[in-house]
Protein backbone atom coordinates (compact mmCIF):
# COMPACT_ATOMS: atom_id res chain seq x y z
CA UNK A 1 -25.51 10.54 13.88
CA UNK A 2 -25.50 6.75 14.10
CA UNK A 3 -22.78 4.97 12.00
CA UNK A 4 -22.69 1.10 11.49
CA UNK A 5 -20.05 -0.81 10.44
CA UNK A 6 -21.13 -4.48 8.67
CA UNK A 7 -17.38 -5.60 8.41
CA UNK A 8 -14.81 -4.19 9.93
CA UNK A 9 -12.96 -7.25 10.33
CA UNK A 10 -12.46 -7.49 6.36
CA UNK A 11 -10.04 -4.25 6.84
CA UNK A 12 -8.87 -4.01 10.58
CA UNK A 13 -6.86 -7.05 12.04
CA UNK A 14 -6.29 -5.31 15.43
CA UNK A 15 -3.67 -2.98 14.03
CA UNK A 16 -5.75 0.39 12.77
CA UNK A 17 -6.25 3.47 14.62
CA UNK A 18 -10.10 3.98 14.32
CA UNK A 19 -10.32 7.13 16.74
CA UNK A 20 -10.67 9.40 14.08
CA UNK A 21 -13.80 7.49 12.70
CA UNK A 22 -15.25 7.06 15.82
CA UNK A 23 -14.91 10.58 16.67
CA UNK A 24 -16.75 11.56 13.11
CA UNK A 25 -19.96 9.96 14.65
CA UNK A 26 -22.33 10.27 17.83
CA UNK A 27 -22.20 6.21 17.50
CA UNK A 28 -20.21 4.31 15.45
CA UNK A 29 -21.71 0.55 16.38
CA UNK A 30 -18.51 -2.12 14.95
CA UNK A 31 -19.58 -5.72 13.49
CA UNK A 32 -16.61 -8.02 12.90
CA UNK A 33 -19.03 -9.42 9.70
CA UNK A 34 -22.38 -9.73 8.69
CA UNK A 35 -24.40 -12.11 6.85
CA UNK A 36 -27.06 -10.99 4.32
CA UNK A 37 -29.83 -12.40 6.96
CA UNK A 38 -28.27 -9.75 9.39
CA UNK A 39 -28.37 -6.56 7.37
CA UNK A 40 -31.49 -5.45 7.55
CA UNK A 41 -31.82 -5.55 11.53
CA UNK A 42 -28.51 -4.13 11.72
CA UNK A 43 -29.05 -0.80 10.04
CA UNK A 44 -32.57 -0.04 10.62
CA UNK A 45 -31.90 3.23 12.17
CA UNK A 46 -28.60 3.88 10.41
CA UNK A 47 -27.59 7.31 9.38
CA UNK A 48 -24.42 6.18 7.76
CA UNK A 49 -23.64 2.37 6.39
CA UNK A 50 -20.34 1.83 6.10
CA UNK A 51 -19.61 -1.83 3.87
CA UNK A 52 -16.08 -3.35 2.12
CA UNK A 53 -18.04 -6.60 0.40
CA UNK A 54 -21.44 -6.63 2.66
CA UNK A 55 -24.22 -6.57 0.10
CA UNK A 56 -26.58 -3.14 0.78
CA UNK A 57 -29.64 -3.67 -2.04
CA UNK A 58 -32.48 -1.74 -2.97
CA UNK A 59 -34.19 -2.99 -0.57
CA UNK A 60 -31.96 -2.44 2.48
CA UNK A 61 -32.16 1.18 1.42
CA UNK A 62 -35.83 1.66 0.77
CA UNK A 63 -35.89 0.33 4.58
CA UNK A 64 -33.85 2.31 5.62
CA UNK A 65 -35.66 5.61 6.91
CA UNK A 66 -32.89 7.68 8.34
CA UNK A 67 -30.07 6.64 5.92
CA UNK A 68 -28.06 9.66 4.27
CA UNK A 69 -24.91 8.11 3.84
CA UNK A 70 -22.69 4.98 2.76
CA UNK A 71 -19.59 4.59 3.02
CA UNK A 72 -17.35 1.86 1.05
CA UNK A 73 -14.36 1.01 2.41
CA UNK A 74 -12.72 -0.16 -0.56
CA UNK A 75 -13.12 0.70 -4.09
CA UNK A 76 -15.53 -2.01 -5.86
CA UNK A 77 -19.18 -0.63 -5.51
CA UNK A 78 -20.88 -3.29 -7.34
CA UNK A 79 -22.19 -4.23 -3.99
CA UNK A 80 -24.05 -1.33 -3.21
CA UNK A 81 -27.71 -0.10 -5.76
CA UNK A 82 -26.06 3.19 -6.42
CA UNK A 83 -29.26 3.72 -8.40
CA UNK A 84 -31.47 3.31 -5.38
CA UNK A 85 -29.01 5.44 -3.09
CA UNK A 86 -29.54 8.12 -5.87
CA UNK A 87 -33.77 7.95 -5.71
CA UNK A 88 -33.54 8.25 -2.23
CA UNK A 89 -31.13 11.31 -2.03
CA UNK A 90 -28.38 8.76 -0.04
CA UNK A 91 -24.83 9.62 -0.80
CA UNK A 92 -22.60 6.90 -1.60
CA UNK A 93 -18.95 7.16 -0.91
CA UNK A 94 -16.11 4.99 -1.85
CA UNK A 95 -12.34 5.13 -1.52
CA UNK A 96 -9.42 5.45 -4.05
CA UNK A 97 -5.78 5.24 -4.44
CA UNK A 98 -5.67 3.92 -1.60
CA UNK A 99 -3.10 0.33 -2.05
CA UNK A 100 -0.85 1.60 -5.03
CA UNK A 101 2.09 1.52 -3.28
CA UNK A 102 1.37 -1.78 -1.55
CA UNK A 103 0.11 -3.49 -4.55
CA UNK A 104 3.17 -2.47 -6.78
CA UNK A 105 5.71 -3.27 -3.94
CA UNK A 106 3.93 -6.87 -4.13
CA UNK A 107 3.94 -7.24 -7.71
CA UNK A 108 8.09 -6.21 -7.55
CA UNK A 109 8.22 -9.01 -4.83
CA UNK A 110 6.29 -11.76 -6.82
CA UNK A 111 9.06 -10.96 -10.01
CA UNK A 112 12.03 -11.07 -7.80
CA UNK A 113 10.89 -14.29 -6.24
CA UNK A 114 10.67 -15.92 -9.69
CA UNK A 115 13.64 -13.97 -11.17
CA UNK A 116 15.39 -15.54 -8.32
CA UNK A 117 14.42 -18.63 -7.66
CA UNK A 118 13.64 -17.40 -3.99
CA UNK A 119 11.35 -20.09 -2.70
CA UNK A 120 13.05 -23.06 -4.18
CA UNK A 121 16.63 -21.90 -2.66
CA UNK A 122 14.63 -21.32 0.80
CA UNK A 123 12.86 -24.78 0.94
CA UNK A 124 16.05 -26.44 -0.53
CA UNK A 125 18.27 -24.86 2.47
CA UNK A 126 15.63 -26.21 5.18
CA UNK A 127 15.71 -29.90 3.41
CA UNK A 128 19.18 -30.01 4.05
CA UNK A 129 20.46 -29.55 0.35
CA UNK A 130 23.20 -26.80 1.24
CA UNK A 131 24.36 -28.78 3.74
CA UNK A 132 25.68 -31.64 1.08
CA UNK A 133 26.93 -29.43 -1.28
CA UNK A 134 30.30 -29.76 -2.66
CA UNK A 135 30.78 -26.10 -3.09
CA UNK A 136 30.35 -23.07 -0.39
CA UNK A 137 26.64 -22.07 -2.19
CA UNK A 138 23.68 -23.71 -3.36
CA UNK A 139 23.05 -23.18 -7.46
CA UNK A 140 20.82 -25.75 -8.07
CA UNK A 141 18.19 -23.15 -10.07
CA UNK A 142 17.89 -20.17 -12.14
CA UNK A 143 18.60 -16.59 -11.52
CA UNK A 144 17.94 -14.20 -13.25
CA UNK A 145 18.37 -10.45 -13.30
CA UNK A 146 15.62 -8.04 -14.02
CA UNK A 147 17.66 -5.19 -15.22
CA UNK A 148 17.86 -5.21 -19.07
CA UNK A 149 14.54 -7.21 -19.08
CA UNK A 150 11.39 -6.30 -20.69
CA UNK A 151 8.43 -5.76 -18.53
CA UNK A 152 5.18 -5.88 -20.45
CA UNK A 153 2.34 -4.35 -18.47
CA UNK A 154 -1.29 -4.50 -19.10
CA UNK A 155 -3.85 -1.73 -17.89
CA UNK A 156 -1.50 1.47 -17.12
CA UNK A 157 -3.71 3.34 -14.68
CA UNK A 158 -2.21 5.09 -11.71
CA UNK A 159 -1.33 1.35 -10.32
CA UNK A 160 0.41 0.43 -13.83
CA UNK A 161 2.10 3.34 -13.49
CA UNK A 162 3.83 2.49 -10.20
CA UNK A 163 4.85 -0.56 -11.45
CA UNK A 164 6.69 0.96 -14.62
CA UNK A 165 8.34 3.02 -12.05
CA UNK A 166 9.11 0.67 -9.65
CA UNK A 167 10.52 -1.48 -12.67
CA UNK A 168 12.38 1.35 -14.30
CA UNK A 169 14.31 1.37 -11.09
CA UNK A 170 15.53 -1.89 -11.31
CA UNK A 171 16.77 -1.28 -15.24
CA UNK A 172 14.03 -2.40 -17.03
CA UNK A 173 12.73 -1.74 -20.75
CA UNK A 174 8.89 -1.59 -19.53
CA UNK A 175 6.50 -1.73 -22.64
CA UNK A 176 2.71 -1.04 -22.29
CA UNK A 177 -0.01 -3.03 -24.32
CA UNK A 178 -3.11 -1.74 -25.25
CA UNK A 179 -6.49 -3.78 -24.18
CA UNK A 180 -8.59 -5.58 -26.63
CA UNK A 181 -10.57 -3.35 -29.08
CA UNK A 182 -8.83 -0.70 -27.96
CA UNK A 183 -6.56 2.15 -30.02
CA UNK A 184 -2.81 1.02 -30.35
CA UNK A 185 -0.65 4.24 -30.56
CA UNK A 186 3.34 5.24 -30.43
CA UNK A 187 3.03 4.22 -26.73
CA UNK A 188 1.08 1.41 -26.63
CA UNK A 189 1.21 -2.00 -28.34
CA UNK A 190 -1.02 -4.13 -29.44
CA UNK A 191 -1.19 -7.73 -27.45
CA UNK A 192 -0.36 -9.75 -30.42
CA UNK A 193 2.96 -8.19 -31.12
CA UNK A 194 3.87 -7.52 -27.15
CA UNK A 195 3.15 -10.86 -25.66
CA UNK A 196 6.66 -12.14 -27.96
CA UNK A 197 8.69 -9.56 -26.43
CA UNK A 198 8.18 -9.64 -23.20
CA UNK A 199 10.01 -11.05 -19.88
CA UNK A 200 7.67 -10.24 -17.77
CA UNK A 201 3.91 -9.73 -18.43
CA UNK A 202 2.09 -8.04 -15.27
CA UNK A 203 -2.09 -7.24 -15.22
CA UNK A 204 -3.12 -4.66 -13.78
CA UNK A 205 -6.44 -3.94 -15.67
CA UNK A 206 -10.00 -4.53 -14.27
CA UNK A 207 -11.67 -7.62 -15.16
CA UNK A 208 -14.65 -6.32 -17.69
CA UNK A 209 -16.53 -8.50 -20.26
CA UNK A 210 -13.23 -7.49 -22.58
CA UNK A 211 -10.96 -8.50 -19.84
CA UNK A 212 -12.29 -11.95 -18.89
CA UNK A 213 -10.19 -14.61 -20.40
CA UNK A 214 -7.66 -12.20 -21.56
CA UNK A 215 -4.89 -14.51 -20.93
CA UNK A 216 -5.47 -17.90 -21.97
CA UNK A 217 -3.59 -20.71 -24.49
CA UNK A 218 -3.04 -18.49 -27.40
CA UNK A 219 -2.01 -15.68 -25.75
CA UNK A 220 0.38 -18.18 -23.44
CA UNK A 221 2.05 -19.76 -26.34
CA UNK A 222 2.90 -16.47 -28.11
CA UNK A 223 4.67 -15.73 -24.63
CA UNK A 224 8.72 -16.95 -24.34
CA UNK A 225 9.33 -19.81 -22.76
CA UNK A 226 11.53 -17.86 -20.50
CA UNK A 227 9.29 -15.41 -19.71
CA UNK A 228 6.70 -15.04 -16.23
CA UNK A 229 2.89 -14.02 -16.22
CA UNK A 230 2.66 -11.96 -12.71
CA UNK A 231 -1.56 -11.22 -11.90
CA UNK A 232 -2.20 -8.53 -9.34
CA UNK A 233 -5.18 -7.65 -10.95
CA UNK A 234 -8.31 -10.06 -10.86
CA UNK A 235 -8.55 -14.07 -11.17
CA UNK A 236 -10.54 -13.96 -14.68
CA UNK A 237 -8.53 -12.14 -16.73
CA UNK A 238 -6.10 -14.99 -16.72
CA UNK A 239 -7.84 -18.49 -17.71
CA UNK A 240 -6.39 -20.82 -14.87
CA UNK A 241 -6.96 -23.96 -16.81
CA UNK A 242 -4.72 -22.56 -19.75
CA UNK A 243 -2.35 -21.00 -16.94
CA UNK A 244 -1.99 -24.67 -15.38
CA UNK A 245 -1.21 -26.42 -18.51
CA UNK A 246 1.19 -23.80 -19.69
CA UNK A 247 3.40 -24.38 -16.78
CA UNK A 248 3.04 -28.27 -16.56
CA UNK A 249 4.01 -28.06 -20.27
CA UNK A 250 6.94 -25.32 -19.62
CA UNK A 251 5.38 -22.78 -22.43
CA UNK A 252 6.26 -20.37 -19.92
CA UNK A 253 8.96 -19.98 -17.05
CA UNK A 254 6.84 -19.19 -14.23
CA UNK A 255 3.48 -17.19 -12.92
CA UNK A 256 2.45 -15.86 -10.01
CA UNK A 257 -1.00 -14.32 -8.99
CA UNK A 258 -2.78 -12.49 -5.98
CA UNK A 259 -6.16 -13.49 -7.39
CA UNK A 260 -8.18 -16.16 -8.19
CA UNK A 261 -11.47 -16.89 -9.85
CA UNK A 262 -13.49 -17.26 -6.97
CA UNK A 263 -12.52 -15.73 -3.27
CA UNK A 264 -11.33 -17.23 -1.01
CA UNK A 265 -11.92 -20.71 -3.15
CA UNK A 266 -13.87 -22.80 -0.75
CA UNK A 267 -14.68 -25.38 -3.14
CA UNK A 268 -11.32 -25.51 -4.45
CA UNK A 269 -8.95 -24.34 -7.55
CA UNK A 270 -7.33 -25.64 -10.42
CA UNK A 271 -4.24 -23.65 -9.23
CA UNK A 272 -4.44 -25.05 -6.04
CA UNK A 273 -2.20 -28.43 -7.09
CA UNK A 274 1.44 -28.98 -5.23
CA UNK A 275 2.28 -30.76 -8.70
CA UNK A 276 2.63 -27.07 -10.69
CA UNK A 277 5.40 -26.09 -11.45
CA UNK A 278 7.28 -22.68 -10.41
CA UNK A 279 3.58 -21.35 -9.34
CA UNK A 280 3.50 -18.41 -6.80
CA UNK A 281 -0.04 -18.09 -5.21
CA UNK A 282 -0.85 -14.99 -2.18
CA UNK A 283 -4.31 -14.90 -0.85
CA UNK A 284 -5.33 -11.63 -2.84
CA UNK A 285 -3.19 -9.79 0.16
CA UNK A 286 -1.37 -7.34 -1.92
CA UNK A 287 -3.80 -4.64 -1.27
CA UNK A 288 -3.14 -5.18 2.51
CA UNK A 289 -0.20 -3.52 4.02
CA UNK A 290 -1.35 -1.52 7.04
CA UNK A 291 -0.41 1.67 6.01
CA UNK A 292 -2.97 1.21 2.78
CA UNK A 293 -5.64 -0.08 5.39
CA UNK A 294 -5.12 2.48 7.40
CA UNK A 295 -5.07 5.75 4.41
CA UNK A 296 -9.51 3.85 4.22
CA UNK A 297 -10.10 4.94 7.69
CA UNK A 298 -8.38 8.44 6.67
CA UNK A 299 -10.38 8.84 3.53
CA UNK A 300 -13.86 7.00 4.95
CA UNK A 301 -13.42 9.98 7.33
CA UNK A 302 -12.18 12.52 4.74
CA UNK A 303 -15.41 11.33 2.99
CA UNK A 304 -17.93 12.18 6.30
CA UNK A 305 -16.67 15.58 6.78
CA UNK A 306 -16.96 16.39 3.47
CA UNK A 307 -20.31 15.16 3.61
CA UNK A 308 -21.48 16.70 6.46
CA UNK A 309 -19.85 20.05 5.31
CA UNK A 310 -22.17 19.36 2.05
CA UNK A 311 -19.44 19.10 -0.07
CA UNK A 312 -19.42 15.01 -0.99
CA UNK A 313 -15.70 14.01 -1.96
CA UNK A 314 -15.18 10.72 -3.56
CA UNK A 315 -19.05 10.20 -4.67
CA UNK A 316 -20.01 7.33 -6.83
CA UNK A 317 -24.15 7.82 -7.24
């Protein structure tokens, strides 16, 4: 059975073990990327596809004669016609679960750098400020402590979760808001009344028609001044022109977000200017610890055995 990998280089940087998965197959044929132009060629006599964010269309599929399997290696399937795959009797795979830990460890390490001032104190010790100061430390910005804070948290799914935990830990009063148009019950607030009480105000909800824009002036303003807007989620939940004049006006402490709009932005950002203030930015990396990159391989070949034992785990179509 001949496996292809389009992009392998969008998960392994040199560091995975990819025995297992080449074991699974009688070929497994490994392309650092692939453009759209390439596809076709490239898995003309593919049993298995295997794809993180290379487009596989109707088309590809209908070509492809021997195809009876594709694999995602990440979550997101909107780039794979899981209708087609169905007509054509092609099971389609993805993985799950797979970066909770990672992505609530970095959305802990994004608060604690703002609660602390982490960055600032950093770059002020390389310019040379602790050297002149008149005292034996360097206080020259705010700390703050996250126990007896309020955490506000936005989509509580099985990564929400972990952050509640994670946040617990540290002492804090975590509150969960419910989404837009959704019920409000004992355990979940309603965004109107949370967004005043919170610290802290961390996404992790998918970015849906309801989603898009979630966070934007109003919803900023009703925030404390004090408090920080952490996104681990996805870029257009939180409107970055709204987020950029929030913290040039100081309607809110601080922000930091894994995500942007558009990935990687090319063409440029509105968050991408030196002259905001307190304004934490990672490259959408959160997800990308190498044991979370290295439980895909696992479950990509957790999902071929199962397959092949005509059992499909983890099916999508």
């Amino acid at each position: 059975m001949q496996a292809v990998y389009l992009d392998y280089q969008s998960l392994d940087q040199n560091d995975l073990d990819f025995s297992q998965l080449e074991s699974t197959f009688d070929e497994l044929i490994l392309y650092p990327t692939t453009s759209q132009d390439e596809v076709a060629t490239r898995v003309k006599h593919a049993d298995v596809i295997i794809t993180n964010k290379v487009i596989v269309d109707a088309k590809t599929i209908e070509q492809c004669e021997n195809l009876k399997l594709i694999l995602i290696s990440a979550t997101g399937t909107n780039n794979v016609d899981l209708f087609k795959a169905k007509e054509k009797g092609v099971v389609v795979c993805n993985c799950q679960g797979y970066g909770t830990s990672a992505v609530a460890q970095h959305t802990l390490t994004l608060m604690l750098t703002l609660a602390t001032s982490l960055i600032k104190y950093d770059q002020a010790v390389k310019q040379g400020k602790w050297n002149k100061s008149p005292i034996f430390c360097l206080l020259d910005y705010p700390i703050i402590e996250l126990e007896g804070k309020t955490l506000g948290i936005i989509g509580y799914g099985e990564l929400g979760q972990a952050v509640a935990r994670l946040a617990q830990a540290f002492g804090m009063q975590v509150l969960i808001g419910s989404l837009p148009n959704r019920p409000s019950n004992n355990s979940r607030v309603p965004l109107v009344e949370l967004l005043p009480q919170v610290d802290f105000l961390s996404l992790h909800c998918p970015l849906t028609d309801e989603t898009r824009d979630l966070i934007g002036q109003k919803e900023l303003e009703a925030m404390k001044s004090t408090a920080f807007l952490i996104n681990c989620a996805r870029g257009g939940i939180v409107n970055e022109s709204a987020l950029k004049d929030a913290l040039i006006e100081k309607k809110i402490a601080g922000a930091a977000t894994d995500v942007l709009s558009v990935e990687p932005p090319k063409d440029g950002n509105i968050l991408l200017d030196e002259t905001i203030p307190n304004l934490i930015i990672t490259p959408h990396s959160a997800w990308g610890s190498v044991d979370a990159r290295q439980r895909i391989v696992n479950q990509m070949v957790e999902n071929t055995q199962a397959f092949l034992a005509g059992q499909p785990i983890r099916q999508v179509n």
